[in-house]
Structures are given as C-alpha cells and as structure tokens.
N, C-alpha and C. Protein backbone atom coordinates (compact mmCIF):
# COMPACT_ATOMS: atom_id res chain seq x y z
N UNK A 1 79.51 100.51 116.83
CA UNK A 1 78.42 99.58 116.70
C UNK A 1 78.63 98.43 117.69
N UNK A 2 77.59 97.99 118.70
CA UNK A 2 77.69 96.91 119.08
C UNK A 2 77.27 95.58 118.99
N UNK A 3 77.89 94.96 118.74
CA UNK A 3 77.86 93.26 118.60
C UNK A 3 77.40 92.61 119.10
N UNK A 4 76.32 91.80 119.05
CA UNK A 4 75.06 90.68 120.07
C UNK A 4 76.58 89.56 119.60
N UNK A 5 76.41 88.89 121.02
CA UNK A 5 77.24 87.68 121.30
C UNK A 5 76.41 86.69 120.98
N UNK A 6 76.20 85.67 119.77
CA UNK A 6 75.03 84.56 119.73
C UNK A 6 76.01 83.71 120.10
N UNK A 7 74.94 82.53 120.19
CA UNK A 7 75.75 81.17 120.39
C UNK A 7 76.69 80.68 119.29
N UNK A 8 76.51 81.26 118.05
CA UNK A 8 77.62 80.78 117.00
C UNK A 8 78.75 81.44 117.05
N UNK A 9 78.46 82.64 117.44
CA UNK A 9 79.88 83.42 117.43
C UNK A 9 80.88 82.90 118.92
N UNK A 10 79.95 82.44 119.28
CA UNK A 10 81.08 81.83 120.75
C UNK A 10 81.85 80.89 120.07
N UNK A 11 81.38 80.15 119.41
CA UNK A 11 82.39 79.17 118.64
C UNK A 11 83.14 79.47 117.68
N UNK A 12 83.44 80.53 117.26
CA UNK A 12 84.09 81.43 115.97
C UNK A 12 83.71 80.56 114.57
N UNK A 13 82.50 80.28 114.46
CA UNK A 13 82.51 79.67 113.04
C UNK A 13 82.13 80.73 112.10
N UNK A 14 83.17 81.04 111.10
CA UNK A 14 83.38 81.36 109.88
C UNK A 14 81.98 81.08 108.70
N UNK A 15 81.26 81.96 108.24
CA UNK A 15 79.91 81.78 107.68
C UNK A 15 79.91 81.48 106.19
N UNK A 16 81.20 82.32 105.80
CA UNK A 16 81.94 82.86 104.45
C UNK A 16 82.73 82.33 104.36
N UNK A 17 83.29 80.48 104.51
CA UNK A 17 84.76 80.39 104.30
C UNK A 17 85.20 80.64 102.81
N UNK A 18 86.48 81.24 102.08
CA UNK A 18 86.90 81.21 101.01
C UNK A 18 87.69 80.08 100.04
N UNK A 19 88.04 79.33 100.85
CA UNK A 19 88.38 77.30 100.58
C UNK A 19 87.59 76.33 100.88
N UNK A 20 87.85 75.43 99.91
CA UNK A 20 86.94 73.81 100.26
C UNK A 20 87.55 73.50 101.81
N UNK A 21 89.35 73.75 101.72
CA UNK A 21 89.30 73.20 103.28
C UNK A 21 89.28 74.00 104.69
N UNK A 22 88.82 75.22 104.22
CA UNK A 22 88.12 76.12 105.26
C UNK A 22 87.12 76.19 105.73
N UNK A 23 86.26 75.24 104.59
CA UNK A 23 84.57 74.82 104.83
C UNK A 23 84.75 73.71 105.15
N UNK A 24 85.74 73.18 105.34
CA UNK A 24 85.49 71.42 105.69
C UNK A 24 85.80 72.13 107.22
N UNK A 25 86.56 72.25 107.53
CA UNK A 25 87.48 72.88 108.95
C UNK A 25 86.07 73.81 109.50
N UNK A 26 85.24 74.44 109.41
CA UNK A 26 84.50 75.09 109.75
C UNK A 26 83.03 74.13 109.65
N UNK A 27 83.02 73.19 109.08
CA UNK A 27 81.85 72.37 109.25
C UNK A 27 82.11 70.97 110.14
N UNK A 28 83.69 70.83 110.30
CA UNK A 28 84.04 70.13 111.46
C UNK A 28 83.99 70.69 112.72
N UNK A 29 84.09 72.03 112.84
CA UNK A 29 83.89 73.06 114.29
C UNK A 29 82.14 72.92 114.14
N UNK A 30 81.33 72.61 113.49
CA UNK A 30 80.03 72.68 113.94
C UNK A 30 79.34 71.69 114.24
N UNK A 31 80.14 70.56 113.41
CA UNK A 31 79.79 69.28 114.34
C UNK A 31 79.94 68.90 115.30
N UNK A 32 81.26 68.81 115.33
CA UNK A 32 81.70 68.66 117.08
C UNK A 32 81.50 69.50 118.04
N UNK A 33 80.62 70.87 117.83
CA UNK A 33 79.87 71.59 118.66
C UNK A 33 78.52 71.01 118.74
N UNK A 34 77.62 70.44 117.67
CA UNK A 34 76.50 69.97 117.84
C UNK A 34 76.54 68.40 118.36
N UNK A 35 77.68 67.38 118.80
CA UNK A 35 77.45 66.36 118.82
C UNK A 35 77.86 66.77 120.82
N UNK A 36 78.80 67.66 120.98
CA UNK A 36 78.74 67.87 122.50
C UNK A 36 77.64 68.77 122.82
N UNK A 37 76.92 68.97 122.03
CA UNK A 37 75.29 69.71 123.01
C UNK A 37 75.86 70.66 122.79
N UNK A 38 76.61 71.48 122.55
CA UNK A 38 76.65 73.49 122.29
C UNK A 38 76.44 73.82 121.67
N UNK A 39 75.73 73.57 120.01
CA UNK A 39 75.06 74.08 119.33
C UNK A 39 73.70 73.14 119.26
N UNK A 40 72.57 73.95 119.26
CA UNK A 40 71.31 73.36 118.86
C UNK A 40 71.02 72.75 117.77
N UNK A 41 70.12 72.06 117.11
CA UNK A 41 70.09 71.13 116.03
C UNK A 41 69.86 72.46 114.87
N UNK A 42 68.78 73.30 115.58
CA UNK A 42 68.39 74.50 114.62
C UNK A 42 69.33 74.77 114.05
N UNK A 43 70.02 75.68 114.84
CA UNK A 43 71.20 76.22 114.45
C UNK A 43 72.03 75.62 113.98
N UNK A 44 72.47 74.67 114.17
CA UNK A 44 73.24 73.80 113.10
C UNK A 44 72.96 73.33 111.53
N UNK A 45 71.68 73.19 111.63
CA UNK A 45 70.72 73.13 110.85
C UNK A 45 70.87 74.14 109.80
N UNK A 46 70.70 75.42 110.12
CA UNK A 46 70.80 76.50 109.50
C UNK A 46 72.34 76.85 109.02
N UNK A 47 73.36 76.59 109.47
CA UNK A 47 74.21 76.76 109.85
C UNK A 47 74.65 76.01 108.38
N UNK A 48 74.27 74.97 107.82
CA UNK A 48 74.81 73.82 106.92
C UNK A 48 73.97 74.31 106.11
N UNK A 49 72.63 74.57 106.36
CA UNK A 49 71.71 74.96 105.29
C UNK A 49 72.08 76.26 104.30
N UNK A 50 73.37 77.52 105.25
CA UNK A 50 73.54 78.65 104.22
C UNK A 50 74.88 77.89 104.07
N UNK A 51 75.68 76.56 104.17
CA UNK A 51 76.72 76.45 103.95
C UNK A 51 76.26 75.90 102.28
N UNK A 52 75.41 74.84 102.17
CA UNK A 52 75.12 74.18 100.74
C UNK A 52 74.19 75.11 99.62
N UNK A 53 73.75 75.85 100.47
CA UNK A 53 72.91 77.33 99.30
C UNK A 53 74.28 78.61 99.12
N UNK A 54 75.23 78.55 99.57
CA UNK A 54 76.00 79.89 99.76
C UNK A 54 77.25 79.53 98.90
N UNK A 55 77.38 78.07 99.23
CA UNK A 55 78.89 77.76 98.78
C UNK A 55 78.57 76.42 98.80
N UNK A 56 77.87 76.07 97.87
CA UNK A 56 77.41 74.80 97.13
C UNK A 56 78.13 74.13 96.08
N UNK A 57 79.16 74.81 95.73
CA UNK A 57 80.04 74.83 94.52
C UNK A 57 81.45 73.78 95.46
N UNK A 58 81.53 74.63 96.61
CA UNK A 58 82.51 74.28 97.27
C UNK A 58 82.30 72.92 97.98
N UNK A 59 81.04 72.67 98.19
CA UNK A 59 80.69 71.57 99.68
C UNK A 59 80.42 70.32 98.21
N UNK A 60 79.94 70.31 97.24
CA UNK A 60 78.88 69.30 96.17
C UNK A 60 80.04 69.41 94.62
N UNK A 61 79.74 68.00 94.43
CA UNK A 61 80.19 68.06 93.05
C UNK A 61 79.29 68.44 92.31
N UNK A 62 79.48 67.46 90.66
CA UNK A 62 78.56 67.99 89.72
C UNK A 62 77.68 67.08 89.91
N UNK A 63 77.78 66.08 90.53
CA UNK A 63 76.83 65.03 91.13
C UNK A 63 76.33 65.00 92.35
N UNK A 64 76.10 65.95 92.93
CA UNK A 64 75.68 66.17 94.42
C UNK A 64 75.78 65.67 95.54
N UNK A 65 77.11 64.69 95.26
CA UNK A 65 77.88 64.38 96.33
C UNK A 65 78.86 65.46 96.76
N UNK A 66 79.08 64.67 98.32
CA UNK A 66 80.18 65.53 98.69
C UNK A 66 81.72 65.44 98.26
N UNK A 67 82.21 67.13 98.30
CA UNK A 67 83.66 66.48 97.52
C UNK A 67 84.51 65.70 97.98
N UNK A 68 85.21 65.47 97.25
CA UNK A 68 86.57 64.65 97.92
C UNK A 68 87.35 65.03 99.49
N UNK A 69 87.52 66.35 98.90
CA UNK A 69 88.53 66.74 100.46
C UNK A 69 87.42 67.24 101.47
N UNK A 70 86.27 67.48 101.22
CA UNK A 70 85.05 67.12 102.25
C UNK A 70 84.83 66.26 102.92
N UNK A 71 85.03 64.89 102.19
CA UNK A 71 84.89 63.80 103.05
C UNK A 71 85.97 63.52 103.62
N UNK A 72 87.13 63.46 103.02
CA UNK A 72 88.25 63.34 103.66
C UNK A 72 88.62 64.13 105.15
N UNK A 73 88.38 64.81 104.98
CA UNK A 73 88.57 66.19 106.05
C UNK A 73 87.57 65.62 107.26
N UNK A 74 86.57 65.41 106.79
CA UNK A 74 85.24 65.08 108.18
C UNK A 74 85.25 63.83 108.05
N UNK A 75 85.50 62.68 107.54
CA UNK A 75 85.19 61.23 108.04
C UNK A 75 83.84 61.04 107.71
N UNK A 76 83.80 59.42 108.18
CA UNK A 76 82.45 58.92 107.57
C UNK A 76 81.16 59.70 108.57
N UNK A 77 81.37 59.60 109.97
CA UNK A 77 80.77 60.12 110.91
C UNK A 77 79.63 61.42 110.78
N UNK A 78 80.93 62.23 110.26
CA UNK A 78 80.13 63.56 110.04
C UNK A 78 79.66 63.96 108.95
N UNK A 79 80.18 63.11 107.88
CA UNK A 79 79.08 63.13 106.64
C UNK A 79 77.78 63.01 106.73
N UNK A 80 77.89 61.17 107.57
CA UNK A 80 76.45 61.17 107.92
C UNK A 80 75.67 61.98 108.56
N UNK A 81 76.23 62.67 109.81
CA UNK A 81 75.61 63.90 110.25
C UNK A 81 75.21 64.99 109.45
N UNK A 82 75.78 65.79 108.51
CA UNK A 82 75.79 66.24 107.51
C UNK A 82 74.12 66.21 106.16
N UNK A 83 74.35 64.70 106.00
CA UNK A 83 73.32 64.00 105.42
C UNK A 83 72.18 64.11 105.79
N UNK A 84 72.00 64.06 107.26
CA UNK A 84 71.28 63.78 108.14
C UNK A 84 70.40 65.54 108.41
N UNK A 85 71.68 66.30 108.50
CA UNK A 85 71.20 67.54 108.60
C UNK A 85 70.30 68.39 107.55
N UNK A 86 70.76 67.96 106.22
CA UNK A 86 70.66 68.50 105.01
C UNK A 86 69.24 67.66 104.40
N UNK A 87 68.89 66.82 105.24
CA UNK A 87 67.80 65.87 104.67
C UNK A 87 66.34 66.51 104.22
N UNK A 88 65.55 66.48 103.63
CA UNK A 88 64.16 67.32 103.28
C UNK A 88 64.88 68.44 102.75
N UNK A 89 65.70 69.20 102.77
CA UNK A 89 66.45 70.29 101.77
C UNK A 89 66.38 70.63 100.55
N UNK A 90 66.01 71.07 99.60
CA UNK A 90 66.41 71.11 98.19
C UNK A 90 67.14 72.14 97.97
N UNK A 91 68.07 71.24 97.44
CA UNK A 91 69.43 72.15 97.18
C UNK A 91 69.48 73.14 95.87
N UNK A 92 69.38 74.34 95.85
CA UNK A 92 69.44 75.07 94.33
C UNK A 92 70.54 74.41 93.40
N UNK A 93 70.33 73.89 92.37
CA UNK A 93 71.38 73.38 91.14
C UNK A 93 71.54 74.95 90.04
N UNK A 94 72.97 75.40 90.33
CA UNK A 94 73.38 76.48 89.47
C UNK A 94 73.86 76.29 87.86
C-alpha cells in the first residue's frame, strides 16, 4: 500500500497519543509548527479539533479546563493558542 506524504505527516505528529504527556508533547509539535508557518491554521485547526473530540478525557478536566500537566507542558503561550484554536467549538461532554 502506498502512503500520500501530507503536510502533517512531515512533522510526525502522532493523532492517537496514549498519555496526557504524549498529547501535551504532540500538541507542542503543532504549535510550534503553526506559529513558524508549516502548518496551516486549517490544519491545525483540525488537528486540535480531533485532539479535544478523540481524547477529551486526556486534554479537559471535569471542568473544561485544561489539565494540569497540559498547561504545564505548553506554557501560557500555547494555551492561549490552543484557546484560540478551539474557539466556536463545542466540545462533546461524555
């Protein structure tokens, strides 16, 4: 089978991480791809959008903030980016 090369896979970001700090580490590789111009807003966009519908458990408390070692891990910076990305969204509550 052959493999289409997209622009996300050039950056090896992980879609499925299995840890909070595999999703923090993988949503820090997509920021700092979208804040140097190599990922598009879309795609980034989307990118965060199957991260908080997929593994919403992992990224949100029971209060729909972000978790602890989320923020910790990305800083104030990319939260706000984050925030910013996720904005008009409605997030499914499980």
């Amino acid at each position: 089978m052959i493999q289409r090369r997209t622009e996300k896979s050039e950056f090896g970001i992980l879609r499925n991480p299995t840890t909070v700090k595999q999703l923090a580490n993988e949503i820090k590789i997509a920021c700092d791809a979208y804040i140097s111009k190599k990922l598009s807003e879309k795609d980034a966009r989307e990118l965060i959008c199957h991260y908080s519908i997929h593994h919403g458990n992992k990224l949100f408390d029971c209060y729909g903030n972000f978790k602890p070692t989320i923020r910790d891990r990305l800083g104030v910076k990319r939260c706000g980016l984050l925030d910013h990305l996720l904005r008009d969204i409605q997030i499914p509550m499980f």
